[in-house]
PDB file of N, CA and C in Angstrom:
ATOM      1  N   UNK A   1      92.878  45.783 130.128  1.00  0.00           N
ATOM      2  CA  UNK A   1      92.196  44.765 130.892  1.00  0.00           C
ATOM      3  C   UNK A   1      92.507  43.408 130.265  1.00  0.00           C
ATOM      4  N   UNK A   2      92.300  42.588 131.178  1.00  0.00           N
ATOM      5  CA  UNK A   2      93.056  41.102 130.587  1.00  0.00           C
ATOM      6  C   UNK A   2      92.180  40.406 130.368  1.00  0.00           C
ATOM      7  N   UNK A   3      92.208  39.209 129.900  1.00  0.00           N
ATOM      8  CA  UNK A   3      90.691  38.686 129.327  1.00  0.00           C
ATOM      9  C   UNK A   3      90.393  37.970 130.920  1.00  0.00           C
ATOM     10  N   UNK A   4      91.179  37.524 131.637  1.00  0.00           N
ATOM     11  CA  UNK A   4      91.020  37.080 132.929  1.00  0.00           C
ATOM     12  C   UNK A   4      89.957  38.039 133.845  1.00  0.00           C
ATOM     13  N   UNK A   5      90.152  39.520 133.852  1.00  0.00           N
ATOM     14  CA  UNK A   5      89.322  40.454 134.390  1.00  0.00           C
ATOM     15  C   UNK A   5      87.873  40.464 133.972  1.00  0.00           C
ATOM     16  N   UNK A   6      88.097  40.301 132.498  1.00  0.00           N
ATOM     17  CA  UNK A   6      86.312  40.740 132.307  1.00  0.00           C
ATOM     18  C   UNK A   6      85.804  39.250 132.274  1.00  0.00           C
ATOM     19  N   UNK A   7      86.459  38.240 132.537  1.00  0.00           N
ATOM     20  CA  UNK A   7      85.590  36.794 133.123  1.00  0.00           C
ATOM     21  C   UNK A   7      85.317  37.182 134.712  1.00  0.00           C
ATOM     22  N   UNK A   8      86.367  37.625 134.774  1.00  0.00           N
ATOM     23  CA  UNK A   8      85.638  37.944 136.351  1.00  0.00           C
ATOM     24  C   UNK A   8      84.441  38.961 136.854  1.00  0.00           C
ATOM     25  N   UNK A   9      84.691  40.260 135.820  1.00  0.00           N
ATOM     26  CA  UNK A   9      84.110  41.493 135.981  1.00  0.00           C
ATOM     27  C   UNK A   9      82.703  40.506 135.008  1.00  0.00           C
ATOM     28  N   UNK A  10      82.717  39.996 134.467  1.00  0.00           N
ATOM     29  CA  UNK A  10      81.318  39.245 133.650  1.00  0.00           C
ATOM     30  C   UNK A  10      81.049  38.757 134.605  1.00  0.00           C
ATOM     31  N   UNK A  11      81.623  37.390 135.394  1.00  0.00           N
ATOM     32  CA  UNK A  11      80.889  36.610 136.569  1.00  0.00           C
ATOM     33  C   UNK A  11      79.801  37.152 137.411  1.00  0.00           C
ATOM     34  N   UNK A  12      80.452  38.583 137.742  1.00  0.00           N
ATOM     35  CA  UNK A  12      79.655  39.764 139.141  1.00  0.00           C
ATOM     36  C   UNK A  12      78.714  39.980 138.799  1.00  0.00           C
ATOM     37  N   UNK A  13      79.082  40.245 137.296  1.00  0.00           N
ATOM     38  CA  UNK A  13      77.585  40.665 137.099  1.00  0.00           C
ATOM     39  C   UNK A  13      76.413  39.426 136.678  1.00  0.00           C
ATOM     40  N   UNK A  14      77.110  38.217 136.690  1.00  0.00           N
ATOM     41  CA  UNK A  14      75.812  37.557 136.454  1.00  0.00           C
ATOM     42  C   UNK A  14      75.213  36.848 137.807  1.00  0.00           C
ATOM     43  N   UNK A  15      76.289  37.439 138.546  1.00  0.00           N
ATOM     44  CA  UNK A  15      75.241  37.205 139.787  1.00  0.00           C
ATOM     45  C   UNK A  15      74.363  37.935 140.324  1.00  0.00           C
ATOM     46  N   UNK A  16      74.079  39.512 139.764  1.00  0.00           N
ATOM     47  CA  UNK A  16      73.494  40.250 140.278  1.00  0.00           C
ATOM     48  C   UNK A  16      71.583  39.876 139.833  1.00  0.00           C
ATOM     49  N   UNK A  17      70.951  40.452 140.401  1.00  0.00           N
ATOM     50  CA  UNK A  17      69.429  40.418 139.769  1.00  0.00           C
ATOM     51  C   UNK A  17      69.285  40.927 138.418  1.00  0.00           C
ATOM     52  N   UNK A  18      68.045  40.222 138.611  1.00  0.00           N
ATOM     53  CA  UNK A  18      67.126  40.950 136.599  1.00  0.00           C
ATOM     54  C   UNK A  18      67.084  41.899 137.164  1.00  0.00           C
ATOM     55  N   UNK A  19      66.225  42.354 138.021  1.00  0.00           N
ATOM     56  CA  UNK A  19      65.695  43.917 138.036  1.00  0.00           C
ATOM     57  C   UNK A  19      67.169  44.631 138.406  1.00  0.00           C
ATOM     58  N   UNK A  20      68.394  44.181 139.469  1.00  0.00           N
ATOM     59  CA  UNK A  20      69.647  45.099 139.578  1.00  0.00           C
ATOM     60  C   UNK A  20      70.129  45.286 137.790  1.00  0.00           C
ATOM     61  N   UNK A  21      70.065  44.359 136.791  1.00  0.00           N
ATOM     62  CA  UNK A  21      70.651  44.437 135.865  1.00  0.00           C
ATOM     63  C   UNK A  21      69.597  45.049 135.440  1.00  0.00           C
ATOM     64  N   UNK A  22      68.628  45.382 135.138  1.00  0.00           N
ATOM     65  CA  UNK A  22      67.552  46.324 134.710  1.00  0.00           C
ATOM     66  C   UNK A  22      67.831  47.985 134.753  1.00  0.00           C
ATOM     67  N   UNK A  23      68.480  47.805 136.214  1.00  0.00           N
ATOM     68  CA  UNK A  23      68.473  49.420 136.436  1.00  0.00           C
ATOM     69  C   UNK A  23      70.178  49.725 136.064  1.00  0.00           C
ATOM     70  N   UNK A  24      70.822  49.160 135.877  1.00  0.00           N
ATOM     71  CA  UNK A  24      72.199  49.223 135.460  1.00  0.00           C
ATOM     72  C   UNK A  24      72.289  49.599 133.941  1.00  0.00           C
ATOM     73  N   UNK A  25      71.157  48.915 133.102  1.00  0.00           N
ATOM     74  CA  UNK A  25      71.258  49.928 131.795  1.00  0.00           C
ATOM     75  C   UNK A  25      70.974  51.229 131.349  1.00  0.00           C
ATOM     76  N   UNK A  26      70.526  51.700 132.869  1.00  0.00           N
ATOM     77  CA  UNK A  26      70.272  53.215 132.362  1.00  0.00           C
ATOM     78  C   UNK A  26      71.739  53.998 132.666  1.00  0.00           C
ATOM     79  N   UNK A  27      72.977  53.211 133.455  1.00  0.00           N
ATOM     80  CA  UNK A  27      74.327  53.761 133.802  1.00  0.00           C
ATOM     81  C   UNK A  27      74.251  54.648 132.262  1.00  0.00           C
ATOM     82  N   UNK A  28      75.402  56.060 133.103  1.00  0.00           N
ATOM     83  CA  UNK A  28      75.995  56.775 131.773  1.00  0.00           C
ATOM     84  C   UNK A  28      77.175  56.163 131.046  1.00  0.00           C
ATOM     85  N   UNK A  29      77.579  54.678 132.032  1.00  0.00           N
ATOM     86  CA  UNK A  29      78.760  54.525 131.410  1.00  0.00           C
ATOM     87  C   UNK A  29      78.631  53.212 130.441  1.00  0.00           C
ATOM     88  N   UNK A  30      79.653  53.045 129.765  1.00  0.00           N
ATOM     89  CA  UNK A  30      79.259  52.089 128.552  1.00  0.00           C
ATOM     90  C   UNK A  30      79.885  50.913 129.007  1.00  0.00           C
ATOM     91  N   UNK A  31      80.920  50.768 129.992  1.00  0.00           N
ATOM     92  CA  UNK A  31      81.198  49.227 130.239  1.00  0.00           C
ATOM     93  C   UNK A  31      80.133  48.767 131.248  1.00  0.00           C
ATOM     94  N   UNK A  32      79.500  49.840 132.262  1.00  0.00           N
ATOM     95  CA  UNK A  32      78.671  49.306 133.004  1.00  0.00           C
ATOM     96  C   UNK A  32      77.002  48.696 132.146  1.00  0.00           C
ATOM     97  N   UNK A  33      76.783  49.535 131.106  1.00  0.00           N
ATOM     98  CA  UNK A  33      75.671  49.209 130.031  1.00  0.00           C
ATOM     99  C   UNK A  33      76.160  47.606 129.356  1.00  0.00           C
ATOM    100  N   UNK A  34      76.759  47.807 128.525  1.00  0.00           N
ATOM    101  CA  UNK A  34      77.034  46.408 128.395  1.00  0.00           C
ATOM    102  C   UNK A  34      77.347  44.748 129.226  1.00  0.00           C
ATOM    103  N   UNK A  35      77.932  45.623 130.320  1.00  0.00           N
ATOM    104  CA  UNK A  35      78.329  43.952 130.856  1.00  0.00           C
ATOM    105  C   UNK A  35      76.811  43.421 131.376  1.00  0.00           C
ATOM    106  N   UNK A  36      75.826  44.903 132.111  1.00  0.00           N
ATOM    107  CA  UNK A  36      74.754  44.350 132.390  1.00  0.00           C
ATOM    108  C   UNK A  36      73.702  43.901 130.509  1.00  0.00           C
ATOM    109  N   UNK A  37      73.716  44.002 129.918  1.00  0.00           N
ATOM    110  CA  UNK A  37      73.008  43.625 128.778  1.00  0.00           C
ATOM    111  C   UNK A  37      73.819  42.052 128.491  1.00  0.00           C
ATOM    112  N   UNK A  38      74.754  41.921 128.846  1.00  0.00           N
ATOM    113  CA  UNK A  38      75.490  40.676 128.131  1.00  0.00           C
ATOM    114  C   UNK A  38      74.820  39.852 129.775  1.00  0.00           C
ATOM    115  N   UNK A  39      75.259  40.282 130.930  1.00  0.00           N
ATOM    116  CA  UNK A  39      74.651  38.915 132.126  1.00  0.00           C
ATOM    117  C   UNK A  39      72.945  39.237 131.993  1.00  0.00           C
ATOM    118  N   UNK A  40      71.994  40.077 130.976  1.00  0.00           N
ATOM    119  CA  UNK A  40      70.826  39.705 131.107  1.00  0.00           C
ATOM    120  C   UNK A  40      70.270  39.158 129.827  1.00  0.00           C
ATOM    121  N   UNK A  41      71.160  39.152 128.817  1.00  0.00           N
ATOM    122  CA  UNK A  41      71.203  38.130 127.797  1.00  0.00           C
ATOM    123  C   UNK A  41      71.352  36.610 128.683  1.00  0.00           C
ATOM    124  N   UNK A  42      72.092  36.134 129.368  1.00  0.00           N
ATOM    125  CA  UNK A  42      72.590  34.854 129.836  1.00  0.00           C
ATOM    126  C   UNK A  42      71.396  34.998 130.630  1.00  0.00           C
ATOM    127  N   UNK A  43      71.023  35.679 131.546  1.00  0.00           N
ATOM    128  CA  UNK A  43      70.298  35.143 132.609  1.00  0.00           C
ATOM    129  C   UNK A  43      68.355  34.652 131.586  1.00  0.00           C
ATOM    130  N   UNK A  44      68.367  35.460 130.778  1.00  0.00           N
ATOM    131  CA  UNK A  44      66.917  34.836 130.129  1.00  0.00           C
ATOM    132  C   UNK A  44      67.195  34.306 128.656  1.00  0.00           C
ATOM    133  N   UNK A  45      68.305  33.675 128.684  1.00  0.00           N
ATOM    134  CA  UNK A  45      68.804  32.967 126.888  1.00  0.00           C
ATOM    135  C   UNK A  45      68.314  33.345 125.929  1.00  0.00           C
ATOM    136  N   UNK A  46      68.736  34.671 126.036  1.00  0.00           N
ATOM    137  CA  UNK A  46      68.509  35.540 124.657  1.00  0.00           C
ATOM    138  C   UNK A  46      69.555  36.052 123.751  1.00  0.00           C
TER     139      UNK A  46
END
């Protein structure tokens, strides 16, 4: 993956909701766990 992708694949997800990114950390998968923990870090500046 190129660093171009996961700015993009990061963007999506920071457009999604708190609560969509809420329920995205229970995914089994680990890129879907993280990208939502990193856009709900940004979305409440933590």
């Amino acid at each position: 993956m190129s660093a171009q992708d996961f700015k993009n694949e990061r963007a999506a997800y920071a457009r999604r909701t708190i609560p969509e990114l809420i329920e995205l950390l229970a995914s089994e998968r680990l890129r879907v766990r993280f990208l939502a923990e990193m856009a709900l870090r940004d979305a409440t500046n933590t």
